[in-house]
Protein backbone atom coordinates (compact mmCIF):
# COMPACT_ATOMS: atom_id res chain seq x y z
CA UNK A 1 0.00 0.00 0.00
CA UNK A 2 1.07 3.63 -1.03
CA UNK A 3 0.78 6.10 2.37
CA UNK A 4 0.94 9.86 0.70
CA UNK A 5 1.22 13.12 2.51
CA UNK A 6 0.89 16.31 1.80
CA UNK A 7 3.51 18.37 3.75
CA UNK A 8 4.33 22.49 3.45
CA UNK A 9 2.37 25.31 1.75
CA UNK A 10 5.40 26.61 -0.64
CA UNK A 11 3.83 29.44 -1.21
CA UNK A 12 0.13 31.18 -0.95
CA UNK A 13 -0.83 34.32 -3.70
CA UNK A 14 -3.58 35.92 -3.06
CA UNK A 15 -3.24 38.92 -6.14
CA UNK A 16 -5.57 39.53 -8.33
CA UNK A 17 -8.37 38.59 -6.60
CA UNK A 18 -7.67 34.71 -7.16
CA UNK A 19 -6.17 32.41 -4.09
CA UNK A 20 -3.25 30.07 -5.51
CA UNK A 21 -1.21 28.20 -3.80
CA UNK A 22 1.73 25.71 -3.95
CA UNK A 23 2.50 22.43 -1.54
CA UNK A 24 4.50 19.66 -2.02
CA UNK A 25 3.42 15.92 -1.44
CA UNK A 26 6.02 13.61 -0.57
CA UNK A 27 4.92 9.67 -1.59
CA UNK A 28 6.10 8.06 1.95
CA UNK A 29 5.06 4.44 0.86
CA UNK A 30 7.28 2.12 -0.92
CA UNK A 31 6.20 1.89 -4.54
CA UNK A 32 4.24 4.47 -7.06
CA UNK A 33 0.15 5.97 -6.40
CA UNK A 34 -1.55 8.58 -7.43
CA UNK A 35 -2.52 11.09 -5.00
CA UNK A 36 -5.61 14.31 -4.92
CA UNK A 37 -4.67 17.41 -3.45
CA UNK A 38 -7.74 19.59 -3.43
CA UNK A 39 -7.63 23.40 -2.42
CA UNK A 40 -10.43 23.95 0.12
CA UNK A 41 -12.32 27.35 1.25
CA UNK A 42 -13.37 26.25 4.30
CA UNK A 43 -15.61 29.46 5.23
CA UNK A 44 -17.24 29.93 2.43
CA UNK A 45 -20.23 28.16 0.76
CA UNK A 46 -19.54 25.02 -1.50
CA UNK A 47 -15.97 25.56 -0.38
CA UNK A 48 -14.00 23.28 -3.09
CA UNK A 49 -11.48 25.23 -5.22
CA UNK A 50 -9.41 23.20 -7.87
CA UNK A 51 -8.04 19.51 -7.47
CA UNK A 52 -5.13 17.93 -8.89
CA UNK A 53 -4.03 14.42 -9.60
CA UNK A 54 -0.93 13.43 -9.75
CA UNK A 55 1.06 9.93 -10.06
CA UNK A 56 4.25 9.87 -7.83
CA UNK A 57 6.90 7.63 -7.57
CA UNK A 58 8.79 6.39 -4.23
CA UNK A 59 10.45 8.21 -2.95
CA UNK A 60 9.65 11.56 -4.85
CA UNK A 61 8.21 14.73 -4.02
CA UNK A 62 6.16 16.95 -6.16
CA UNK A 63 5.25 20.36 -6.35
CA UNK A 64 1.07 21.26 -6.89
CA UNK A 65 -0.10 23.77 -7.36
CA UNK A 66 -3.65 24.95 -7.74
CA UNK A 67 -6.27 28.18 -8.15
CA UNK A 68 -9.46 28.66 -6.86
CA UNK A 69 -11.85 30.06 -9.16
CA UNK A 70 -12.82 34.09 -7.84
CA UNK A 71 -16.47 33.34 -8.39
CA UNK A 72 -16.21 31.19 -4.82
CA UNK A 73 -15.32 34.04 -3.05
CA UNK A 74 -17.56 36.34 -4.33
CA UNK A 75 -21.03 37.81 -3.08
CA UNK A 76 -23.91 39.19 -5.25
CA UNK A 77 -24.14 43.24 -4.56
CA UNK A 78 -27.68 44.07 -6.35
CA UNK A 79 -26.51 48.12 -5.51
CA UNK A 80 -23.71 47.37 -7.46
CA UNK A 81 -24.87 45.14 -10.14
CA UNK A 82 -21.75 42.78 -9.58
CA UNK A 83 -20.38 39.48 -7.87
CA UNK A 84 -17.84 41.44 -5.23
CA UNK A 85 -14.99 40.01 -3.87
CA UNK A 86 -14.62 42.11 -0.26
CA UNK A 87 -10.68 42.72 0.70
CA UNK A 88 -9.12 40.72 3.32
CA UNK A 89 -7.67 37.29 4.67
CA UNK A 90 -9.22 33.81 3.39
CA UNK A 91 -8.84 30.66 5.28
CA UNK A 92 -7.49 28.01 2.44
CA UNK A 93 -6.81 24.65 3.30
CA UNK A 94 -5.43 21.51 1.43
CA UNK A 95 -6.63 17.88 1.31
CA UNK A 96 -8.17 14.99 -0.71
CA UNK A 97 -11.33 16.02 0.55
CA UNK A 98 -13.75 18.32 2.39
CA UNK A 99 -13.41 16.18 5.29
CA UNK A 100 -9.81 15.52 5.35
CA UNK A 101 -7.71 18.49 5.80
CA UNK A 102 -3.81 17.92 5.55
CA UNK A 103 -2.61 21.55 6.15
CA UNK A 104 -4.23 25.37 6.51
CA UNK A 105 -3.74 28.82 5.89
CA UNK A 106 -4.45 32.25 4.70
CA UNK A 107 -4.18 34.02 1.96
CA UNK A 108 -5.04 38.02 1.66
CA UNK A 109 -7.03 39.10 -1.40
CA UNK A 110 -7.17 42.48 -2.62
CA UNK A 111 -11.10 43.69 -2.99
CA UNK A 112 -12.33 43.21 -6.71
CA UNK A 113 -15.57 43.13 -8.77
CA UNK A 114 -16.51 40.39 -11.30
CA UNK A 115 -18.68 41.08 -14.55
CA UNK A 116 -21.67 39.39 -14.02
């Protein structure tokens, strides 16, 4: 059996409105699997950003890295006619799923408004 985990954020960009970020997962079991790494917005409503598969060898470690779509962060202003995306720190988090949560963060977005 393959045992995978998912060990530091590299690096968490929050410009432009859109939350990326970078981990690496480390295959820690003794012969090649395939592992999800899912970015997670835990706070906000249908929280799943992107997923990733990826097939890695023993012992090697691979660098993800994956973007949450701005439309998950944004709200509805009918005074403004636009989906608005309100300044300040987002809780990310990384996992194969919702329920599973390997490692957590926060990345700080700039305020922005989508075209609707």
């Amino acid at each position: 059996m393959t045992c995978r985990a998912t060990s530091e954020f590299k690096e968490m960009d929050g410009s432009g409105g859109r939350t990326r970020v970078s981990v690496t997962v480390t295959n820690t079991g003794d012969r090649e699997g395939v592992e999800v790494v899912r970015l997670h917005l835990p706070a906000q409503p249908g929280g799943n950003g992107s997923g990733s598969r990826r097939s890695i060898s023993h012992p090697e470690k691979a660098s993800v890295t994956l973007a949450a779509d701005p439309r998950l962060l944004a709200e509805y202003v009918v005074a403004r006619r636009g989906w608005i995306i309100a300044p300040g720190n987002y809780q990310v988090a990384i996992g194969p799923d919702a329920g599973t949560m390997a490692l957590a963060g926060s990345a700080r977005l700039s305020g922005r408004t989508l075209k609707p």
